[in-house]
Protein backbone atom coordinates (compact mmCIF):
# COMPACT_ATOMS: atom_id res chain seq x y z
CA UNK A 1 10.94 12.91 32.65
CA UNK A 2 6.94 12.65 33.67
CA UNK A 3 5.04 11.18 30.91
CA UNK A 4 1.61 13.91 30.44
CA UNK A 5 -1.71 12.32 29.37
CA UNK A 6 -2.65 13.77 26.04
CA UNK A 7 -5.38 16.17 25.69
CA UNK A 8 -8.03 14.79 23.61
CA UNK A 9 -5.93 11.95 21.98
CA UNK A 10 -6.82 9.71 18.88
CA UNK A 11 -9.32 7.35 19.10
CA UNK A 12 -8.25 4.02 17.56
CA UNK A 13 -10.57 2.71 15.27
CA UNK A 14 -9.08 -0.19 13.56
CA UNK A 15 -6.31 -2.46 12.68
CA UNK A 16 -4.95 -4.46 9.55
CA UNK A 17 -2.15 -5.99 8.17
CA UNK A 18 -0.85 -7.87 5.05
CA UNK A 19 -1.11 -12.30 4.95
CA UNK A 20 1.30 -13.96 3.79
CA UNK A 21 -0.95 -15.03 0.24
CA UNK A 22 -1.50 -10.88 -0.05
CA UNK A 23 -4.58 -11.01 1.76
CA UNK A 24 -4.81 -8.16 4.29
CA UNK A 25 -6.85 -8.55 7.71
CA UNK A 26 -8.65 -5.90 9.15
CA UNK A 27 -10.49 -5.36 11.99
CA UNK A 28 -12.05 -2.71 14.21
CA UNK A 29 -12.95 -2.04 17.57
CA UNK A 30 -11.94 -4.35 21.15
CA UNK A 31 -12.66 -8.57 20.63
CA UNK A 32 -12.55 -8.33 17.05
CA UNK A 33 -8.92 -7.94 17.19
CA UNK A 34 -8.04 -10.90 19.01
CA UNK A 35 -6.99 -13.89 16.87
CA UNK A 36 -3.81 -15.72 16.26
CA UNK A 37 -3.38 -14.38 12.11
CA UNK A 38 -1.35 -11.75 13.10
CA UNK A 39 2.22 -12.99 11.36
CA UNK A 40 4.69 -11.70 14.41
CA UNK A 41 4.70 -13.22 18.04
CA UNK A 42 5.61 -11.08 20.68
CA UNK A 43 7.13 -12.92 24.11
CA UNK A 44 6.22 -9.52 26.10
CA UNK A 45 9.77 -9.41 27.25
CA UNK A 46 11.09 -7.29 24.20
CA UNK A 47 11.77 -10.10 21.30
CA UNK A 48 9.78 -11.20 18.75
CA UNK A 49 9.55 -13.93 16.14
CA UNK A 50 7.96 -15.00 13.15
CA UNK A 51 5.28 -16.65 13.22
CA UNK A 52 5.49 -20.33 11.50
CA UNK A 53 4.30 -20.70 7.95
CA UNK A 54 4.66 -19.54 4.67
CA UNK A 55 6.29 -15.62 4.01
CA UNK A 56 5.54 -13.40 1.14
CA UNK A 57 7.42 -14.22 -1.86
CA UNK A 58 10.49 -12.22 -3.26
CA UNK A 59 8.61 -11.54 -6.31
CA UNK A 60 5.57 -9.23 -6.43
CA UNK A 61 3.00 -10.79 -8.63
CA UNK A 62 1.94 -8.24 -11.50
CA UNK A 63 -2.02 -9.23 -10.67
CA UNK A 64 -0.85 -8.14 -6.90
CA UNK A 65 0.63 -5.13 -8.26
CA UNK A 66 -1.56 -3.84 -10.48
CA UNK A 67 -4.78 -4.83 -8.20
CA UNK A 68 -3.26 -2.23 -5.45
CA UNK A 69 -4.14 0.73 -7.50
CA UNK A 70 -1.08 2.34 -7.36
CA UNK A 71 -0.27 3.82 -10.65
CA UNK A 72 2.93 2.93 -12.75
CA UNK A 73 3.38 -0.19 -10.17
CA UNK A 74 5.43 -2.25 -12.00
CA UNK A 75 8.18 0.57 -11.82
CA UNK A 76 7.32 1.01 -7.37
CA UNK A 77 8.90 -0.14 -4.66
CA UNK A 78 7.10 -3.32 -3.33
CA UNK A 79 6.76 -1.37 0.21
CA UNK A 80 4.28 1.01 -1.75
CA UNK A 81 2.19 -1.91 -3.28
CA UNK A 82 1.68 -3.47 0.41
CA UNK A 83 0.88 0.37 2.08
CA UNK A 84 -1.81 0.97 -0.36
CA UNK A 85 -3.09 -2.71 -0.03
CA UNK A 86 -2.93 -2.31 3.61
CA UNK A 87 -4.40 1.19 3.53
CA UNK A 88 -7.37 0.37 0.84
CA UNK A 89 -8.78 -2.36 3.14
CA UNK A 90 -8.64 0.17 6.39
CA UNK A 91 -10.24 2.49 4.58
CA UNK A 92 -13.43 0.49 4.17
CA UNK A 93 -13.60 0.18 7.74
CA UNK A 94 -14.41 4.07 7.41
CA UNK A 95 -17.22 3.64 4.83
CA UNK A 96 -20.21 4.37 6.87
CA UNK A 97 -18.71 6.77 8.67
CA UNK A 98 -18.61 9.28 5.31
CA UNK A 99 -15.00 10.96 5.97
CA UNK A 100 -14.63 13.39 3.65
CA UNK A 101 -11.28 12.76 1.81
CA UNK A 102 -10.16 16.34 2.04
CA UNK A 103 -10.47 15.54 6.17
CA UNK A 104 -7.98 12.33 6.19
CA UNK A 105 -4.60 12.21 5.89
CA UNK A 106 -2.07 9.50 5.50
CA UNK A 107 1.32 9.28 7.70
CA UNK A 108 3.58 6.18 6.50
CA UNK A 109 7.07 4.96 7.94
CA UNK A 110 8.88 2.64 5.74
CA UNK A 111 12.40 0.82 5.62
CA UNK A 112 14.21 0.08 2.41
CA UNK A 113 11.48 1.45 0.35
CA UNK A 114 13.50 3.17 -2.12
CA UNK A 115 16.48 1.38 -1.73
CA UNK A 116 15.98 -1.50 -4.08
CA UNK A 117 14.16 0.71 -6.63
CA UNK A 118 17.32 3.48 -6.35
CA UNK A 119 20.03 0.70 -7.11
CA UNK A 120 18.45 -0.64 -10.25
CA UNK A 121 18.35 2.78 -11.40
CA UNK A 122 21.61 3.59 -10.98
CA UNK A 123 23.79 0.48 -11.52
CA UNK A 124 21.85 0.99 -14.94
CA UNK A 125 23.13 4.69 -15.40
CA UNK A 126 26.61 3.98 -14.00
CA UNK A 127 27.04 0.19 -16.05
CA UNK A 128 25.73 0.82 -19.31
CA UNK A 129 24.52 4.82 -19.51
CA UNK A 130 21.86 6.93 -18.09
CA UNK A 131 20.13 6.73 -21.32
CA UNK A 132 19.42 3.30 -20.85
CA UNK A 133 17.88 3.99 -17.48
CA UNK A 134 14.15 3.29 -16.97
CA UNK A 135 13.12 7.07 -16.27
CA UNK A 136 9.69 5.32 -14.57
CA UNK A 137 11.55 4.35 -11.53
CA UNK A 138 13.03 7.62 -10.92
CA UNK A 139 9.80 8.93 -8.86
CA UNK A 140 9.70 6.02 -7.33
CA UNK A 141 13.27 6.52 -5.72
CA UNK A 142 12.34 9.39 -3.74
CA UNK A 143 11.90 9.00 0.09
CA UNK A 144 8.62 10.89 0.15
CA UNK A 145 7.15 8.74 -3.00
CA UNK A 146 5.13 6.01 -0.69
CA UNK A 147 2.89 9.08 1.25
CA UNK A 148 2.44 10.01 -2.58
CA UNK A 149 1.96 7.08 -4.12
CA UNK A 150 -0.99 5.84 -1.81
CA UNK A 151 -2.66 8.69 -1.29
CA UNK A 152 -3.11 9.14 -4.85
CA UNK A 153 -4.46 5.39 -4.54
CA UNK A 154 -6.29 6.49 -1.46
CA UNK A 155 -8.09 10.12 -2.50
CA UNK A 156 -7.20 11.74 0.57
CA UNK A 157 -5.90 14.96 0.89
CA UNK A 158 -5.47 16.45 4.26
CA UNK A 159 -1.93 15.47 4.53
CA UNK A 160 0.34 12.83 2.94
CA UNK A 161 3.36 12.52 5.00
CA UNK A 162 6.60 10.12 4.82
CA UNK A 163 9.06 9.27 7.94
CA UNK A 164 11.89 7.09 7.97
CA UNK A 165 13.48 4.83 10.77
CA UNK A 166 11.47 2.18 10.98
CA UNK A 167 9.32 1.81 14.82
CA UNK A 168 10.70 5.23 15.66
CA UNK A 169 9.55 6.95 12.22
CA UNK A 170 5.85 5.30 13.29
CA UNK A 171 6.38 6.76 16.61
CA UNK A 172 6.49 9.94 14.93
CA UNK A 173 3.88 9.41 12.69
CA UNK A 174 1.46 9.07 15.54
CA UNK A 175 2.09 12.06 16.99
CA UNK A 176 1.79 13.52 13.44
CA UNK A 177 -1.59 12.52 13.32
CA UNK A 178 -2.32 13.50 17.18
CA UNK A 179 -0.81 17.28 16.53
CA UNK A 180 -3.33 16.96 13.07
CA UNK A 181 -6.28 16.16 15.31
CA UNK A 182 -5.39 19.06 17.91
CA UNK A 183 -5.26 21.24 15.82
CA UNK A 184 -8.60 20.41 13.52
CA UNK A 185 -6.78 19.36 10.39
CA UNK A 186 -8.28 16.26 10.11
CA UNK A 187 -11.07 14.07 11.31
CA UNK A 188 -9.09 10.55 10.39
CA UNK A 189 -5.53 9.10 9.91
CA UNK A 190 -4.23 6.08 8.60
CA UNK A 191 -0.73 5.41 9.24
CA UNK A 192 0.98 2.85 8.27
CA UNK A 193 4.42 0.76 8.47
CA UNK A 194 5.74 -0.70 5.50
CA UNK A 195 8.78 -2.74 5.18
CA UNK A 196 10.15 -5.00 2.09
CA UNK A 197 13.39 -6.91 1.88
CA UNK A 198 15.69 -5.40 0.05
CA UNK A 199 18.76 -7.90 -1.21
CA UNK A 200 21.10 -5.33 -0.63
CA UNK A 201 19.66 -4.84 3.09
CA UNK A 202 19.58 -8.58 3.77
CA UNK A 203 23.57 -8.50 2.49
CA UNK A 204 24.51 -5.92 5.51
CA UNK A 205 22.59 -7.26 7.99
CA UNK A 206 24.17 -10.33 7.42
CA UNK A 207 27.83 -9.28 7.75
CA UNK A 208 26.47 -7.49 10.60
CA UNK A 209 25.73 -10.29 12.21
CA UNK A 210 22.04 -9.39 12.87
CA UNK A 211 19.90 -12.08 13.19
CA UNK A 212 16.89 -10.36 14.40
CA UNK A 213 13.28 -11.65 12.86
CA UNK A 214 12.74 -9.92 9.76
CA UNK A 215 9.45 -8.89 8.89
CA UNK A 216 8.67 -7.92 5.32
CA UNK A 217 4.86 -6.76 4.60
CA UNK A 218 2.71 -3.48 6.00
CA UNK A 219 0.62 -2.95 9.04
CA UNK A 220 -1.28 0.02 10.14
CA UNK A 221 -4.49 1.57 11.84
CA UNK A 222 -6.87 3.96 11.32
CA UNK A 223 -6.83 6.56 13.97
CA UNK A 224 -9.79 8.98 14.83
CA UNK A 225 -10.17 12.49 16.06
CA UNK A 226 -13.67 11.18 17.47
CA UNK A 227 -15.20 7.63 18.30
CA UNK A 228 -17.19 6.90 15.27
CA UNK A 229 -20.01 4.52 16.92
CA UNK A 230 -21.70 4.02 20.40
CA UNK A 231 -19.50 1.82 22.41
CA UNK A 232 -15.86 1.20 23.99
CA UNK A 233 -12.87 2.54 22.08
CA UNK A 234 -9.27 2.80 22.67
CA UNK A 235 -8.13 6.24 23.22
CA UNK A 236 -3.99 6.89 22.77
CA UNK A 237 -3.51 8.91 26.03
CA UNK A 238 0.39 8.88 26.63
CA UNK A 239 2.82 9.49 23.50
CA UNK A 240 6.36 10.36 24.96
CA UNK A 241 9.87 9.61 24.90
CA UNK A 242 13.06 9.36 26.67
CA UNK A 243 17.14 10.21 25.64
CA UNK A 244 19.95 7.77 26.91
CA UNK A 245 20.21 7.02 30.51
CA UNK A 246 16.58 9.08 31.24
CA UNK A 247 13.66 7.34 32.69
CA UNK A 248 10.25 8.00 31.83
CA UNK A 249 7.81 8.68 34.85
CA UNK A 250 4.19 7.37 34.67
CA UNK A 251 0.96 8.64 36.01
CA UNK A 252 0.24 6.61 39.32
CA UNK A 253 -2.80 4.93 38.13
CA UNK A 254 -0.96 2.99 35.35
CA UNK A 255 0.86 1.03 37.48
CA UNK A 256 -1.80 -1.81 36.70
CA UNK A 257 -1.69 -1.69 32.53
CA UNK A 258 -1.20 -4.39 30.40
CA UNK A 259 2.29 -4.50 29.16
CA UNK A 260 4.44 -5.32 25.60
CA UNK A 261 7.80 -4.74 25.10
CA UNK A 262 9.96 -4.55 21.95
CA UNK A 263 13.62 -4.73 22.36
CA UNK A 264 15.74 -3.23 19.15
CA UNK A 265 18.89 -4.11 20.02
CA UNK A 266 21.70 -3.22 17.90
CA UNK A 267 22.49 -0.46 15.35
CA UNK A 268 19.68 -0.35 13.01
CA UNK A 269 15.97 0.19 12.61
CA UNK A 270 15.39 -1.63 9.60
CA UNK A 271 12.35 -3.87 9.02
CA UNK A 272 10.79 -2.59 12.32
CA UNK A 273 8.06 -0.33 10.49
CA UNK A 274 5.49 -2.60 10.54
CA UNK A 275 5.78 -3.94 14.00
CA UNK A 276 3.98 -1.38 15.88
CA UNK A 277 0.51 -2.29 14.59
CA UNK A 278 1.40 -6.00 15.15
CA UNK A 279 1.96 -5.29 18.93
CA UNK A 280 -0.39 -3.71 19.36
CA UNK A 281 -3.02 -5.57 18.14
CA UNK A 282 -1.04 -8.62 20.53
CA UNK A 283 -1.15 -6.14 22.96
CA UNK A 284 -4.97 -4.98 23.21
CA UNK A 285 -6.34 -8.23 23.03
CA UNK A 286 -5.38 -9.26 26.07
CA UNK A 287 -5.55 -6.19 28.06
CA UNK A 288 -8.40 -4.38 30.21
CA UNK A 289 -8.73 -1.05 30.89
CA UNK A 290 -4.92 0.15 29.90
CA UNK A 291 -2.27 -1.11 27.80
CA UNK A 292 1.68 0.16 27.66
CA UNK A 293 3.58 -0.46 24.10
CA UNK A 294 7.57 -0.07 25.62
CA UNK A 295 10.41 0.26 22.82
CA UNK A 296 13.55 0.33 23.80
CA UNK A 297 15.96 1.52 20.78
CA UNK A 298 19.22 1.28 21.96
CA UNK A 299 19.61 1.78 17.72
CA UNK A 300 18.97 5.79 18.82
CA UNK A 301 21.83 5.64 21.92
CA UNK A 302 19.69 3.58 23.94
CA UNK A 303 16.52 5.96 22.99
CA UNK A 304 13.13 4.88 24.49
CA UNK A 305 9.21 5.32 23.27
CA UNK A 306 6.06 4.82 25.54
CA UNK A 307 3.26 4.57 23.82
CA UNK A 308 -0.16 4.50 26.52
CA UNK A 309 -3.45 3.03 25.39
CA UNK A 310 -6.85 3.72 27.70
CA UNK A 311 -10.16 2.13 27.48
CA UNK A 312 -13.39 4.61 26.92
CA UNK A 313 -16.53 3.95 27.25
């Protein structure tokens, strides 16, 4: 398949992601994003790795919790707590700029987020009675509850919006946003990847045998329908995708961009949400003019995702 240049894609305004002390980083626009804080390491030739140092710690501290502003948070999944952390600090990247809340939406893909909260609801009902259940965690065991969640945290309201399936689900978000933008919906979009570390997720991918990296925090960016200041941005001008077995055709004049691939190698997407802010922060601070982000899922029957970046003045 031919890979088609967007019409009028998102402008990319900014990038942040969650420290291993609960800090979050964020930074906008083209040198400002280089720096070595950025937890993941990317070898270009699809793996990644941790990068040394401390992680975030199993348990959430209540201060953490309760500082993110997202209501009931003792009773959310930790995933939610790190979006809206994640999210809050983006958002002040948009300050000046005077988006009207009804004009920004929020697209969020997340692994395990309801998984750990869904268990200790339900190993409560089915051990010792529904009755004795903590009815609080109940809205937090939907799917959908992060987008919620945050946005409540957030005050926007052009869309809240929830996708599953790790990298690919952030794929989707972005063209979410994109199809927003088109079609005047919104003037901004944050979207975000959140992962946490579930027990019973680390359990399977053990006697799976997976031993990928796994990353545990959130990462995101705040897109734009239109650069918000006078100088260089990065524009998202290819968004496309390929089945099993099909190749995906590039315009001639990107035989020359700066390239990152991520490898997913086995069966599952789990605790690859966050990663595709982390590239591509990697990614854009060392490139140019044009920048390729390659995933190759072979998780979706070999399944690939090409996302194209292009410098504007």
């Amino acid at each position: 398949m031919k890979a088609q240049l967007l019409h009028n894609g998102p402008y990319l305004h900014a990038l942040g992601w969650l420290q291993h002390d609960y800090r979050v980083v964020a930074r906008t626009l083209g040198e400002a994003w280089q720096g070595t804080d950025n937890p993941v390491v990317f070898d270009g030739a699809g793996a990644y790795a941790l990068r040394p140092g401390p992680r975030l710690p199993d348990d959430l501290p209540p201060a953490v919790a309760r500082g993110s502003g997202v209501a009931r948070s003792r009773s959310a999944a930790k995933s939610t707590v790190y979006a809206a952390m994640v999210g809050k600090c983006l958002l002040q990247t948009l300050a000046a700029s005077h988006i009207d809340g009804q004009r920004l939406g929020v697209a969020i893909a997340a692994t395990s987020d309801t998984t750990g909260i869904s268990l200790e609801f339900e190993t409560v009902g089915v051990r010792d009675g529904w009755h004795r259940t903590d009815t609080m965690l109940l809205p937090s065991s939907i799917p959908s509850a992060i987008t919620t969640q945050t946005s409540a945290v957030f005050d926007t309201h052009a869309a809240a919006i929830a996708f599953d399936d790790g990298a690919r689900g952030m794929c989707a978000a972005l063209e979410y946003a994109y199809l927003s933008f088109l079609h005047g919906r919104a003037d901004a979009f944050l979207v975000i990847g959140a992962d946490e570390i579930c027990p019973v997720h680390a359990q399977a991918l053990e006697a799976l045998g997976d031993g990928r990296p796994r990353v545990s925090g959130a990462a995101g960016m705040v897109l734009t329908r239109a650069p918000l200041a006078a100088s260089e941005h990065w524009q998202l001008a290819i968004c496309a995708q390929a089945a099993a077995g099909e190749a995906i055709e590039l315009p001639g004049d990107w035989d020359d961009a700066a390239r990152l691939a991520i490898n997913l190698p086995n069966a599952m997407n789990n605790l690859t949400a966050a990663l595709l802010p982390l590239a591509m922060q990697q990614l854009l601070s060392g490139a140019t003019q044009r920048a390729l982000l390659l995933f190759n899922m072979d998780s979706a029957g070999g399944s690939r995702f090409v996302l194209g970046l292009q410098r504007r003045a």
